[in-house]
Protein backbone atom coordinates (compact mmCIF):
# COMPACT_ATOMS: atom_id res chain seq x y z
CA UNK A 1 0.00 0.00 0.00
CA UNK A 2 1.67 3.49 -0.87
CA UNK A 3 0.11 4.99 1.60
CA UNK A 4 1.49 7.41 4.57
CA UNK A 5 -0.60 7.49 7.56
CA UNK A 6 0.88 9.81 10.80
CA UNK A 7 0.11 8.16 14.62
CA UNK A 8 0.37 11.14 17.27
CA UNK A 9 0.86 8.97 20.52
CA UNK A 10 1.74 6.14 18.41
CA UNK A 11 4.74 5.24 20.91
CA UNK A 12 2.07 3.32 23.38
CA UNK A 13 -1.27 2.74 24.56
CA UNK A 14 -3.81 3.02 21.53
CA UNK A 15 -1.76 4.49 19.19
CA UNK A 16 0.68 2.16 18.95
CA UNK A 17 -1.82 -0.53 18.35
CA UNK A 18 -3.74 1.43 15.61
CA UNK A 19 0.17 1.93 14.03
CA UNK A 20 0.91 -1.77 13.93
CA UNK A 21 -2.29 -2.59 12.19
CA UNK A 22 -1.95 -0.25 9.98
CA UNK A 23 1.94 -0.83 9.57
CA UNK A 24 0.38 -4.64 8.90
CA UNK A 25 -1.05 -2.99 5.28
CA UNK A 26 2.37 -2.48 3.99
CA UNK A 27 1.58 1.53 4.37
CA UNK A 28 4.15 3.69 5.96
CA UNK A 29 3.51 4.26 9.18
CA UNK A 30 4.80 7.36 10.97
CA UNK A 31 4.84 7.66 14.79
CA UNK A 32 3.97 11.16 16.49
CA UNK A 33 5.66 11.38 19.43
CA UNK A 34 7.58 14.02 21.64
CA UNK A 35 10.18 11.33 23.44
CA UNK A 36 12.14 9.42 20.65
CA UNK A 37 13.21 7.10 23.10
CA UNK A 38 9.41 5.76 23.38
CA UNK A 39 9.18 6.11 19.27
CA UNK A 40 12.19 3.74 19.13
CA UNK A 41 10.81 0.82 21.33
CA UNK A 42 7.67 1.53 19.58
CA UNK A 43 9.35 0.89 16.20
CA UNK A 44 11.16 -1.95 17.64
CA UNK A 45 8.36 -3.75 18.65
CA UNK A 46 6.14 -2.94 15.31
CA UNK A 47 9.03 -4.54 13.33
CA UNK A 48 9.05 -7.47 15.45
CA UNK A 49 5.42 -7.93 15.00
CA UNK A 50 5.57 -7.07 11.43
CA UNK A 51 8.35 -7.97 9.29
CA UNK A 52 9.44 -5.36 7.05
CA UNK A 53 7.36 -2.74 8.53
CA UNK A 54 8.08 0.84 7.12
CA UNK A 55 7.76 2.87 10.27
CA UNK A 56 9.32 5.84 11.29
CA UNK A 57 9.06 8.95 14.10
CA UNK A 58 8.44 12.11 13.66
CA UNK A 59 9.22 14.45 16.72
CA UNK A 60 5.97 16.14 17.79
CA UNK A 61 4.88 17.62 21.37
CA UNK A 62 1.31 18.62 21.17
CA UNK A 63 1.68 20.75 24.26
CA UNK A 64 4.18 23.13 22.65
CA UNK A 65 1.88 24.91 19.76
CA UNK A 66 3.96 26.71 18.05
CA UNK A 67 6.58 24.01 17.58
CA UNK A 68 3.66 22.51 15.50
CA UNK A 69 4.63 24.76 12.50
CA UNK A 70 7.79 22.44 11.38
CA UNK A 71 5.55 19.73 10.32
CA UNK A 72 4.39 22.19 7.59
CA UNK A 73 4.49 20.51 4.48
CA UNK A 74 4.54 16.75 5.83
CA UNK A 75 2.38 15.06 3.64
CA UNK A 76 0.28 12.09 4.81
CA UNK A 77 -2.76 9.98 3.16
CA UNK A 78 -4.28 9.92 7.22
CA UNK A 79 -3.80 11.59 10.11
CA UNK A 80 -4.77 9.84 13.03
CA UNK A 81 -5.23 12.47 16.09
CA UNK A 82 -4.86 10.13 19.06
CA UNK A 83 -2.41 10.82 21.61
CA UNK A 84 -3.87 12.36 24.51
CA UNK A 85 -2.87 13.28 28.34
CA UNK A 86 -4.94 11.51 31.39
CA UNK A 87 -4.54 12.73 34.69
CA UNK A 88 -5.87 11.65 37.83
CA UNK A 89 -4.33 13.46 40.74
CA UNK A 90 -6.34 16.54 42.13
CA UNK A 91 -3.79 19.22 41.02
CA UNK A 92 -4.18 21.12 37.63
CA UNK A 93 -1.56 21.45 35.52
CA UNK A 94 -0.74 23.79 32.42
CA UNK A 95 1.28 23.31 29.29
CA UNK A 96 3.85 25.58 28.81
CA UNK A 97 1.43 27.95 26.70
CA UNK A 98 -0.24 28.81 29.21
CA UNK A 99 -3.15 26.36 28.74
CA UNK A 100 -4.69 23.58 31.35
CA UNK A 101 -2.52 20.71 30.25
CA UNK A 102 -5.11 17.80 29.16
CA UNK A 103 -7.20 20.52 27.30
CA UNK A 104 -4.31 22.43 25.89
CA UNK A 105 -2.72 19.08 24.30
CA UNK A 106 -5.55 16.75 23.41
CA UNK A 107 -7.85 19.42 21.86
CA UNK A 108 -5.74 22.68 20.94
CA UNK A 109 -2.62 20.41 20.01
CA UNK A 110 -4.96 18.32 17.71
CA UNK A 111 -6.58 21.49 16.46
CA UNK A 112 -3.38 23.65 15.50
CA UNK A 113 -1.72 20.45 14.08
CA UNK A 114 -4.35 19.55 11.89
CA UNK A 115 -4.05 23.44 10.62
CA UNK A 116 -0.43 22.73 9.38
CA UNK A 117 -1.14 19.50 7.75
CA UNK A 118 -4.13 20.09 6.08
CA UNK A 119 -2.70 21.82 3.08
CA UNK A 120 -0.51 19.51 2.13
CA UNK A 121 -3.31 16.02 2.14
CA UNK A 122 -4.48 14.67 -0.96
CA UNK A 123 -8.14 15.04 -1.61
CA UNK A 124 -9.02 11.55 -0.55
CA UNK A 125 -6.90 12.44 3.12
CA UNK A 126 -8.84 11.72 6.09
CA UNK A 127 -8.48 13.29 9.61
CA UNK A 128 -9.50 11.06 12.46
CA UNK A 129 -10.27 11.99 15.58
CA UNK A 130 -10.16 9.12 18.52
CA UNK A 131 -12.54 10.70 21.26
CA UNK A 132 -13.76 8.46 24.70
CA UNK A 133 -17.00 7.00 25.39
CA UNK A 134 -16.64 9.04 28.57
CA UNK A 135 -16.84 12.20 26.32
CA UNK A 136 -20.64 11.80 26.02
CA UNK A 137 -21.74 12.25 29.38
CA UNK A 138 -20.40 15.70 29.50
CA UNK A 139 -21.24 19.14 28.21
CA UNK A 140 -18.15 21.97 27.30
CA UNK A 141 -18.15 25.04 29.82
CA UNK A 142 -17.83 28.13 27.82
CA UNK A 143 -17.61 30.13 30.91
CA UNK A 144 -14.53 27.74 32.30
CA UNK A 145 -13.40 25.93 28.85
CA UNK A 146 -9.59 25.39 31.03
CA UNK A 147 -11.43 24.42 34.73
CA UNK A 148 -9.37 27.73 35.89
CA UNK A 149 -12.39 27.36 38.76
CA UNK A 150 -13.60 24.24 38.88
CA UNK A 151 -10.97 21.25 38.38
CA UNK A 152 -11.89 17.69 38.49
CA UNK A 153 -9.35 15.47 36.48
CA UNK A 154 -11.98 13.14 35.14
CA UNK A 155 -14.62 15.27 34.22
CA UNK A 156 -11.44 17.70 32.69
CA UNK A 157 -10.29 14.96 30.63
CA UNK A 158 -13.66 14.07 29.30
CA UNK A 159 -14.46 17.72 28.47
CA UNK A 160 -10.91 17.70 26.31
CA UNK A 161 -12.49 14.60 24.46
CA UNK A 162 -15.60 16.15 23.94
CA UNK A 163 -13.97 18.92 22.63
CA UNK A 164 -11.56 16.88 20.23
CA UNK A 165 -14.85 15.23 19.01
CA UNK A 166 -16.68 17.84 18.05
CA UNK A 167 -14.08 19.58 16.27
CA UNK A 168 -13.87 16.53 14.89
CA UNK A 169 -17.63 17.07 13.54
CA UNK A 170 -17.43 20.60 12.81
CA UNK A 171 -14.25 20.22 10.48
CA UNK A 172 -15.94 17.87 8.58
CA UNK A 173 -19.10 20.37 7.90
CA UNK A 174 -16.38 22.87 7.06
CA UNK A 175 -14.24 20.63 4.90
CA UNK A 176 -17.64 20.00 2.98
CA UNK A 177 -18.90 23.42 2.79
CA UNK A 178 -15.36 24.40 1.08
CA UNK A 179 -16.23 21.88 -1.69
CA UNK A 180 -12.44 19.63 -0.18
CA UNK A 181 -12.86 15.52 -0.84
CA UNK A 182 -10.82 15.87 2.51
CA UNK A 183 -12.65 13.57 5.26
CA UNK A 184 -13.21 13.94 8.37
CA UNK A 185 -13.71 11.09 11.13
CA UNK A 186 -14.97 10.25 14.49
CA UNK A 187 -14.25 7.46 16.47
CA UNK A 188 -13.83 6.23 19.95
CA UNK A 189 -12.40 2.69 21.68
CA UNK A 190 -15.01 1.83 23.97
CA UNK A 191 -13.79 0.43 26.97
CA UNK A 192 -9.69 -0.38 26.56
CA UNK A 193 -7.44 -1.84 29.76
CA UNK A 194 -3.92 -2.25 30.14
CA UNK A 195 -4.99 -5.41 31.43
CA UNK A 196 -6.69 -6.68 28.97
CA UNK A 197 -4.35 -5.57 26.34
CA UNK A 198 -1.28 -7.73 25.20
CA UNK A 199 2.29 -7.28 26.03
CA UNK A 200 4.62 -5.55 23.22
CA UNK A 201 7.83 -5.61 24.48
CA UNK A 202 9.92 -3.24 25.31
CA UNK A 203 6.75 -1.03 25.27
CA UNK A 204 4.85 -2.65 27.90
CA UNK A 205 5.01 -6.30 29.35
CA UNK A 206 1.90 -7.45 30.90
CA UNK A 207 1.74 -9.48 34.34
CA UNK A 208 0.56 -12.74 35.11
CA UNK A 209 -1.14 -10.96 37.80
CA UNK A 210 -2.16 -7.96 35.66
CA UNK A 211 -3.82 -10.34 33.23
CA UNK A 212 -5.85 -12.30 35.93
CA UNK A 213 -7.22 -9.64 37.56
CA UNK A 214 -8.66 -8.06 34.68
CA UNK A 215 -10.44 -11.14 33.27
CA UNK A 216 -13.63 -10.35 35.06
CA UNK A 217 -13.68 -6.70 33.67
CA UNK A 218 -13.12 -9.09 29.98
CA UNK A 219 -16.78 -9.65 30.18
CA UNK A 220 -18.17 -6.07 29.20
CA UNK A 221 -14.87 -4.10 27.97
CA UNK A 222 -11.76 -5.20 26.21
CA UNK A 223 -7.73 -4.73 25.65
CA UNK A 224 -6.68 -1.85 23.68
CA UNK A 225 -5.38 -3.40 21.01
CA UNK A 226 -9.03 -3.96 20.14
CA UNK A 227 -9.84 -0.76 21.18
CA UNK A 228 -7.34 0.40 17.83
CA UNK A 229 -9.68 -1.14 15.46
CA UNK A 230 -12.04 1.94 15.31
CA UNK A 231 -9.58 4.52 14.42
CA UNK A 232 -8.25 1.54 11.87
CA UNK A 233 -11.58 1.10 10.61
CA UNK A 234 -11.87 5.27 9.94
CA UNK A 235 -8.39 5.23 8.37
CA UNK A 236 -9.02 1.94 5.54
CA UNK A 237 -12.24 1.50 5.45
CA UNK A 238 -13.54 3.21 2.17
CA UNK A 239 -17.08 2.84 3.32
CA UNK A 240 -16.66 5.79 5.80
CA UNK A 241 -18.08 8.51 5.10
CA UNK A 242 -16.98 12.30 6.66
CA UNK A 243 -18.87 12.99 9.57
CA UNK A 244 -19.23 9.32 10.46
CA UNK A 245 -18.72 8.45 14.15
CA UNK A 246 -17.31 4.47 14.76
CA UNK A 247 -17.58 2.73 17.84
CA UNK A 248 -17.61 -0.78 19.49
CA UNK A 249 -20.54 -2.81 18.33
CA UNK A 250 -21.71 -4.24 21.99
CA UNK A 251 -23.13 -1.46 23.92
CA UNK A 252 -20.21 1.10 22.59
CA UNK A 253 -17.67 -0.62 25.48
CA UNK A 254 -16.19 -3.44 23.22
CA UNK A 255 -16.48 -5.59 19.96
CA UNK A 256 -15.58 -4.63 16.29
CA UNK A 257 -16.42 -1.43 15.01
CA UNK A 258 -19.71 -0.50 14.00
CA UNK A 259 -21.36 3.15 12.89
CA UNK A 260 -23.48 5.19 15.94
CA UNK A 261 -25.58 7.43 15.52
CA UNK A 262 -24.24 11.20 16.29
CA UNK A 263 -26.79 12.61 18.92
CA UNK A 264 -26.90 14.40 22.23
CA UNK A 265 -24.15 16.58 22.72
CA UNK A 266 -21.84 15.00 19.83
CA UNK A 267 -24.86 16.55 17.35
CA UNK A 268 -24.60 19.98 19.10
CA UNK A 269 -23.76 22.24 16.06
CA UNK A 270 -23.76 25.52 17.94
CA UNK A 271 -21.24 24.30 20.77
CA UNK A 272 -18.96 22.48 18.05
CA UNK A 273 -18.85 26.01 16.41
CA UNK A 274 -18.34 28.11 19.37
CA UNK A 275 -15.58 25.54 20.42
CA UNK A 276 -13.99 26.01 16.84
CA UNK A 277 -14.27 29.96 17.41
CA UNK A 278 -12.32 29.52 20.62
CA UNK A 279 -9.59 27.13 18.99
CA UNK A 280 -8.49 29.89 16.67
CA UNK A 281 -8.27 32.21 19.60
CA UNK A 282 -6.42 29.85 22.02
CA UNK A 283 -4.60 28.30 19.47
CA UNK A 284 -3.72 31.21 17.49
CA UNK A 285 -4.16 29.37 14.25
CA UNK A 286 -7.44 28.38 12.05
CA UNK A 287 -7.14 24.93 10.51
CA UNK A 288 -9.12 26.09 6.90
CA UNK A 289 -7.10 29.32 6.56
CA UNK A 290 -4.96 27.80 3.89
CA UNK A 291 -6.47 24.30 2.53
CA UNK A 292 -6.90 26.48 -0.82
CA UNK A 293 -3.23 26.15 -1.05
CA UNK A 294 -3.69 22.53 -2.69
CA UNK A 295 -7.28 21.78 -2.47
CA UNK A 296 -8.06 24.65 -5.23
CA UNK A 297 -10.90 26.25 -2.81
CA UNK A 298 -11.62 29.80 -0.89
CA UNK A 299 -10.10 30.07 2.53
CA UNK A 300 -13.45 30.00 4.56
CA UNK A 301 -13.03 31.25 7.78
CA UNK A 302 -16.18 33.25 9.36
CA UNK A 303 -19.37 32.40 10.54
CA UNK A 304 -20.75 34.74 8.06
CA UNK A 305 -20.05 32.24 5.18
CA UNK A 306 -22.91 30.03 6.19
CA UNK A 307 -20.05 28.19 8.53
C-alpha cells in the first residue's frame, strides 16, 4: 500500500496498536511522538510484530503549539489524532502555553496540528479523531473551557475529548462546505485496559497478575489493542463517510467497530462552532485558513459564510 498514515501517541497505549495494524497494510507508518526514546521501542516492537514494517518517528509535542509549525508541508494519506494526556491526581496542571494541560494538548494540540497538515493532504486524506465514550456524558463550559475554577481530572479529561470530538464534527461540515474531498472522522475505543491488552515488548510487558485480575472486567470491555480497530476502521475503510462516528458494536464498550448514531451533545452544532471559534483564539491558528493552497478552494473562515 503506498500509503502514509501519521500516529500522534503512536509510541504506546492506543496508538501504537492502531500503528501496527496499519503498519500490517504495507503503508508507511509514521509515529507522532515528543520522546524518541518511546518512538524507538515503539518501532522496535512494530518490526518485530511485522516484518518489514516501514515505520518511522516524527518528533511532535502537542503541548508546545507553536513548535507545530515544522511539520508544515509533511504530507500524509491519514492523520490519526490520538495521543492524549490523562490525569488523575487533584492538582491542575498547564502546558507551557499557558493552557490547562489535558485541554491544551488533546484538543488545541490536535486542532493547530491539523491546521499545518491540512494543506498539504491529498483530496481523498482523512483526519480522524479518537474521542472516549466518557466524552458523552459531558457538556463543554464556555464560561470555564480550562477548569481555571472548577478542576476535576476526570470530568477535565472528558471535556478535552468532547472537545476533540466535536471539532472533529465541525471540520468535517467545514471541509464540505469548502467543496475539499478531505474527510473527516470520528471514532472512539469503547472500553480499553492495560490489562486486557497484550504485552509488546519493550513497550509494555503485561503481568501474570495484571492479566488475571482483569479477566472479570473481559466480560463487558476489552484490551486496547481492540480498542485500535475503530480509528483503523476510519483510516481503511472506504465505506466511511466524513462525519461518520465508529464505535464498538456491543453497547459502545467493546467488539468490532460498527457506525453510531451522532446525537446528544456529539450533534450539538452551535457548541462544536463556538468551540472552533475559541480554537483559533487559544490556538492562534485556524485549521481552513490555507487548505486552498492545494485543495483549489476559498479560505473560509467566518461564521458569516454560512459556517
Amino acid at each position: 500500500m503506498d500509503k502514509t498514515f501519521l500516529i500522534t501517541g503512536g509510541n504506546a497505549g492506543i496508538g501504537y496498536f492502531v500503528a501496527e495494524r496499519l503498519a500490517g497494510t504495507g503503508a508507511t507508518v509514521v509515529l507522532g511522538s515528543r520522546d524518541p526514546a518511546k518512538a524507538t521501542a515503539a518501532m522496535t516492537a512494530i518490526r518485530a510484530r511485522v516484518p518489514g514494517a516501514r515505520v518511522r518517528h516524527l518528533q511532535l509535542d502537542l503541548a508546545d503549539l507553536p513548535s507545530l509549525e515544522a511539520v508544515a508541508g509533511e504530507r500524509f494519506d491519514a492523520v490519526v489524532c490520538n495521543a492524549g494526556v490523562l490525569l488523575d491526581g487533584p492538582e491542575r496542571r498547564e502546558t507551557g502555553d499557558g493552557h490547562e494541560l489535558m485541554f491544551g494538548t488533546n484538543h488545541l494540540g490536535h486542532f493547530a496540528l491539523v491546521r499545518w497538515l491540512l494543506p498539504s493532504m491529498p483530496e481523498d486524506g482523512r483526519v480522524v479523531t479518537t474521542g472516549s465514550f466518557t466524552a458523552k456524558s459531558v457538556e463543554p463550559d464556555f464560561d470555564d473551557l480550562q477548569s481555571t475554577r472548577d478542576y476535576r481530572a476526570k470530568r477535565t479529561y472528558s471535556r478535552s475529548k468532547l472537545a476533540q470530538m466535536l471539532f472533529g464534527f465541525e471540520l468535517d461540515r467545514r471541509l464540505r462546505a469548502a467543496g475539499s474531498g478531505v474527510r473527516s472522522v470520528v471514532c472512539h475505543p469503547g472500553g480499553a485496559l492495560d490489562s486486557l491488552t497484550p504485552s509488546r515488548p519493550p513497550v509494555r510487558v503485561r503481568s501474570t497478575g495484571e492479566r488475571l485480575r482483569g479477566l472479570p472486567a473481559g466480560l463487558l470491555l476489552q484490551g486496547k489493542h481492540a480498542g485500535a480497530r475503530t480509528a483503523v476502521h476510519a483510516v481503511l475503510d472506504p465505506a466511511v463517510s466524513g462525519g461518520d462516528l465508529w464505535g464498538p458494536r456491543m453497547f459502545g464498550l467493546r467488539g468490532a467497530p460498527v457506525r453510531e448514531e451522532v446525537r446528544g451533545v456529539l450533534a450539538d452544532r452551535e457548541a462544536a462552532a463556538r468551540l472552533w471559534a475559541a480554537g483559533v483564539e487559544l490556538a492562534g491558528v485556524e485549521p481552513l485558513c490555507h487548505i486552498g493552497l492545494t485543495h483549489g478552494v476559498i479560505s473560509m473562515t467566518n461564521r458569516e459564510e454560512g459556517l
